[in-house]
Protein backbone atom coordinates (compact mmCIF):
# COMPACT_ATOMS: atom_id res chain seq x y z
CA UNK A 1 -23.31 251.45 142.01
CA UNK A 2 -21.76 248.01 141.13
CA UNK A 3 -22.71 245.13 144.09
CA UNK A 4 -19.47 243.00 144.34
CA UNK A 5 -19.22 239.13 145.49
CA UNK A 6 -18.50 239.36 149.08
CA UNK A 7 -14.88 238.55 149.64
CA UNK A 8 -12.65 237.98 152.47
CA UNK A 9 -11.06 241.49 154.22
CA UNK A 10 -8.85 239.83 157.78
CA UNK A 11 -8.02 243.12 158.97
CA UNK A 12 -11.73 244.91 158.74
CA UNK A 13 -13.92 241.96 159.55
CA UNK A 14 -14.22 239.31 162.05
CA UNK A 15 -14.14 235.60 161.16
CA UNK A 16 -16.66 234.71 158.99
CA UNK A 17 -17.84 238.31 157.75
CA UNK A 18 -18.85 239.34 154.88
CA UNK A 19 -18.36 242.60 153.21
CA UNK A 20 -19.80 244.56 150.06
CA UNK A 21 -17.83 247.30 148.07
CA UNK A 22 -19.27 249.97 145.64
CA UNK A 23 -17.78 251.23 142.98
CA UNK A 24 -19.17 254.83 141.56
CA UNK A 25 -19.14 254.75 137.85
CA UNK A 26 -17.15 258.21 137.08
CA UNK A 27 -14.09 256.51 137.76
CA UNK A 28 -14.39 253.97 135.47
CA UNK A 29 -11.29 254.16 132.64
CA UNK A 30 -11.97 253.17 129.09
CA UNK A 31 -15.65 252.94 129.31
CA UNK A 32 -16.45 253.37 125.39
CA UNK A 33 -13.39 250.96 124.08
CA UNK A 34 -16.16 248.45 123.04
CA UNK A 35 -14.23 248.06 119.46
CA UNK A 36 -10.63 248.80 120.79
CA UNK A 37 -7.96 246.11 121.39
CA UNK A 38 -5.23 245.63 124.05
CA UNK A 39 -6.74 248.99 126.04
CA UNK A 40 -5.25 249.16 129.40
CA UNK A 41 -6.78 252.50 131.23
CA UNK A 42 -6.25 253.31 134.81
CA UNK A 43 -7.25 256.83 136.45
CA UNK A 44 -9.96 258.96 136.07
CA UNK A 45 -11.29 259.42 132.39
CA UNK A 46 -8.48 257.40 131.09
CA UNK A 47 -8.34 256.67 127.50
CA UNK A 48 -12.59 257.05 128.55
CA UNK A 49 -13.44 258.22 124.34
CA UNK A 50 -11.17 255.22 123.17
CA UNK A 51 -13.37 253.51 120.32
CA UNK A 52 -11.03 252.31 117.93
CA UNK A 53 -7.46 252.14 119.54
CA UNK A 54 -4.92 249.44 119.89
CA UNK A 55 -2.06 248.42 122.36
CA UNK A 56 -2.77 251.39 123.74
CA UNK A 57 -2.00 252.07 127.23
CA UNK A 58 -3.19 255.20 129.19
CA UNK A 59 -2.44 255.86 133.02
CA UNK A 60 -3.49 258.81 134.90
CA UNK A 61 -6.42 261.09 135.47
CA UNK A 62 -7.83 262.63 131.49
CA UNK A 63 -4.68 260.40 130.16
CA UNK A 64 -5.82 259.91 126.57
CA UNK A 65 -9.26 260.69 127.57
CA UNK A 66 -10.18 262.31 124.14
CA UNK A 67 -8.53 259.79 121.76
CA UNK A 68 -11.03 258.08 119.16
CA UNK A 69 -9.27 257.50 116.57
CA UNK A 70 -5.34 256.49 116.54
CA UNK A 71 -3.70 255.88 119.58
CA UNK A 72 -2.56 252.85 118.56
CA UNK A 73 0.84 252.01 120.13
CA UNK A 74 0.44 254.80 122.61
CA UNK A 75 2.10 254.51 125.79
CA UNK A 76 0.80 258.13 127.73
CA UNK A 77 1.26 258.63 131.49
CA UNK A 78 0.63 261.55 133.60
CA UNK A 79 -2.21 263.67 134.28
CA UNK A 80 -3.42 265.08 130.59
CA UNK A 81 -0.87 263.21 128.70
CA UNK A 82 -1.44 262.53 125.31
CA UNK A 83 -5.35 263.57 125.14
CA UNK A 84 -5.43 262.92 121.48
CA UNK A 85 -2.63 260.93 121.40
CA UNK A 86 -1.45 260.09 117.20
CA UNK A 87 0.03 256.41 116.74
CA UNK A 88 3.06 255.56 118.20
CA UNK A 89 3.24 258.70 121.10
CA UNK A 90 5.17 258.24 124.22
CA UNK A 91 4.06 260.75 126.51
CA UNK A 92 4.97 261.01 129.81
CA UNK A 93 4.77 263.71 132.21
CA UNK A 94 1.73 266.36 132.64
CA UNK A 95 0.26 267.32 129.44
CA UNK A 96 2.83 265.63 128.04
CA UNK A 97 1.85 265.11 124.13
CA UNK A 98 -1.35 266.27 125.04
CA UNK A 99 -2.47 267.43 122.27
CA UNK A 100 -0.46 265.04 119.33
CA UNK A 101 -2.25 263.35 116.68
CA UNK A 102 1.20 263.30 115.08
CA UNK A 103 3.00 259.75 114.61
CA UNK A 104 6.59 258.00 116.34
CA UNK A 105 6.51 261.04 118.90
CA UNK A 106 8.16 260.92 122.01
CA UNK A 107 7.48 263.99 124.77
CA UNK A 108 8.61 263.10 128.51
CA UNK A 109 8.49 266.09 130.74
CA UNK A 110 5.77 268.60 131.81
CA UNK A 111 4.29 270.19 128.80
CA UNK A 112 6.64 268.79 126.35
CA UNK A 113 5.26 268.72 122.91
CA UNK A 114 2.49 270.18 124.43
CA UNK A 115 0.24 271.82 121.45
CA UNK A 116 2.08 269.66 118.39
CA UNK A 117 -1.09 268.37 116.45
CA UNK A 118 0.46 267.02 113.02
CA UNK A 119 3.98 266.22 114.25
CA UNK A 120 6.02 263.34 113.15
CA UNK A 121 9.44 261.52 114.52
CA UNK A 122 9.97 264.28 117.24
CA UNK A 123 11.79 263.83 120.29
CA UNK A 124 10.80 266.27 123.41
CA UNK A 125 13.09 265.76 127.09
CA UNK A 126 12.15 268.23 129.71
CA UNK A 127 9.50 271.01 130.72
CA UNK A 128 7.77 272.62 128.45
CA UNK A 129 10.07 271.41 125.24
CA UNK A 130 8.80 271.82 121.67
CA UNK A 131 5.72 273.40 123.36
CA UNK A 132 4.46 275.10 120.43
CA UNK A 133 5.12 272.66 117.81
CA UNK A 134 2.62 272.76 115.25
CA UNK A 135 3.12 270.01 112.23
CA UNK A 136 6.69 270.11 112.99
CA UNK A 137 8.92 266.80 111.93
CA UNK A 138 12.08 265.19 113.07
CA UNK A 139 13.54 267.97 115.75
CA UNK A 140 15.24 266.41 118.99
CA UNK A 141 15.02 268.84 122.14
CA UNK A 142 16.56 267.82 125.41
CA UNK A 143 16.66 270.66 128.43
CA UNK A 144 13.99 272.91 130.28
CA UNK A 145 12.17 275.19 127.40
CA UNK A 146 14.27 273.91 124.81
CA UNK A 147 12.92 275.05 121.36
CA UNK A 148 9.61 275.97 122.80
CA UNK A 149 8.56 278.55 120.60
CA UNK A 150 9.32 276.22 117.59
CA UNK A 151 6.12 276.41 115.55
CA UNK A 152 6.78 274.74 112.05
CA UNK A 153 10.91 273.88 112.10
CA UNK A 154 12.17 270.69 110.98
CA UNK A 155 15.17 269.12 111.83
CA UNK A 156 16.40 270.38 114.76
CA UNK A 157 18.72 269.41 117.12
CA UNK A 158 19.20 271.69 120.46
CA UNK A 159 20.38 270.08 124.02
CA UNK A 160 20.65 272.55 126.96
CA UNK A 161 18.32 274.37 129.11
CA UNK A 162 16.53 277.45 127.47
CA UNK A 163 19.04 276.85 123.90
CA UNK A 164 16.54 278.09 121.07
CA UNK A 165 14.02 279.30 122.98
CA UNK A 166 12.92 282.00 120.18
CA UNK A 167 13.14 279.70 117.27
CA UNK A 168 9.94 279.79 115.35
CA UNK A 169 10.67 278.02 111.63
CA UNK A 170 14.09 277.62 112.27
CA UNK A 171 15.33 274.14 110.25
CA UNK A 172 18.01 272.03 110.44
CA UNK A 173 19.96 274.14 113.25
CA UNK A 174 22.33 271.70 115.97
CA UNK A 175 22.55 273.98 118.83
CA UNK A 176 24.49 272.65 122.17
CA UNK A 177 24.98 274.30 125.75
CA UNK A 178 22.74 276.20 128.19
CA UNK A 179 21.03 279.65 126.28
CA UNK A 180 22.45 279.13 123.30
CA UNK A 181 20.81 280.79 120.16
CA UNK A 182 18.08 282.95 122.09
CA UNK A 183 17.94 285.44 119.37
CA UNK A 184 17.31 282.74 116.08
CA UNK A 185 13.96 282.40 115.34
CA UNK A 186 13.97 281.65 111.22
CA UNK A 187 17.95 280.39 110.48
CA UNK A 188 18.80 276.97 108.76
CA UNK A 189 21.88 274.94 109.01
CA UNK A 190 23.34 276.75 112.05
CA UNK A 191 26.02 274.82 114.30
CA UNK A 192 26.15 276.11 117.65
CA UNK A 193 28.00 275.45 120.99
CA UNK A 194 29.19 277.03 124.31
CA UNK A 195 26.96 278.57 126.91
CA UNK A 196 25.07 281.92 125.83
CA UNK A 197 26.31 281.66 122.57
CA UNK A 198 24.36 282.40 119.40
C-alpha cells in the first residue's frame, strides 16, 4: 500500500481533518515502461509489459497489457484491445486488434481484426470484422462480420453487414450491400453489389 499526503476531502471530513488513501498495487497501469516514452495507461493491466513503446496510449482493463516491443503510435481502447498491439494500431472496441503486431491498422468494433498478427494498412468497422485475418494487407471491411473468415486476402474492399463472410484468400474483390458474396471464399477481382447477391 502507497501512504498519500493528506489532502483536503469537504464533503467526508470536518474542518481541519485529515485523511489518508491507499492505493493497492494490482491496479497500477504501465508498471514496467521504465524505458518507454509518452506511455499513457489507465485501467487494470494497461499497457502493464510496455518496455520499449512510444506515444503509446492504452485505456481499459488488459488494453495493451502484453505489448513489449512496438506499440509505438498505438492508440487502443476497450477491454483487451490491442494486447500486442504492432506500430501505428487504432483499436477500439473489445478485443479490438487484440492480437496485431501488424503496422497502420485500424480495427474499431468488438472483435474486429481480432486474431490478425502480421497485418499491414487494414481497415476493420464493426463486430467481429476481418476476425481471422492472418498476415493479411490493405483490405477495408465496414459492417457486422464483414470478411471475417478472411485468412490471407489482400485487397479487399466489402461494406455491408455479413458481405464476404466465407472469403478465405479471396484478393482484390469490391463487394457492396448486405450478404453479398456468402459463397466466395478464393475469387480475385470480383465487383459486387445489391443485397444477397454473389
Amino acid at each position: 500500500s502507497t501512504l498519500i499526503p493528506s489532502m483536503p476531502a469537504a464533503p467526508l471530513l470536518r474542518p481541519g481533518g485529515r485523511m489518508v488513501a491507499l492505493v493497492k498495487p494490482q491496479f497500477e497501469a504501465g508498471k514496467a515502461e521504465a524505458a518507454s516514452v509518452n506511455v499513457t495507461a489507465v485501467g487494470f493491466q494497461a499497457a502493464a509489459a510496455a518496455t520499449s513503446a512510444s506515444q503509446l496510449t492504452a485505456i481499459g482493463s488488459q488494453a495493451g497489457n502484453n505489448i513489449t516491443s512496438g506499440g509505438t503510435g498505438a492508440t487502443v481502447v476497450g477491454y483487451a484491445a490491442g494486447q500486442y498491439a504492432g506500430n501505428y494500431l487504432t483499436a477500439v472496441g473489445r478485443a479490438a486488434g487484440q492480437n496485431n503486431t501488424g503496422v497502420n491498422n485500424t480495427a474499431v468494433g468488438y472483435g474486429a481484426f481480432q486474431q490478425d498478427n502480421n497485418g499491414t494498412g487494414n481497415t476493420a468497422i464493426g463486430y467481429s470484422v476481418l476476425n481471422a485475418s492472418n498476415s493479411s494487407t490493405n483490405n477495408t471491411g465496414v459492417g457486422a462480420s464483414v470478411l471475417k473468415a478472411i485468412t490471407t486476402g489482400n485487397g479487399n474492399t466489402a461494406v455491408g453487414s455479413a458481405t464476404g463472410q466465407a472469403a478465405t484468400t479471396a484478393a482484390n474483390n469490391s463487394l457492396y450491400g448486405y450478404n453479398v458474396a456468402t459463397g466466395l471464399t478464393t475469387g480475385a477481382q470480383n465487383t459486387i453489389a445489391g443485397a444477397n447477391s454473389g
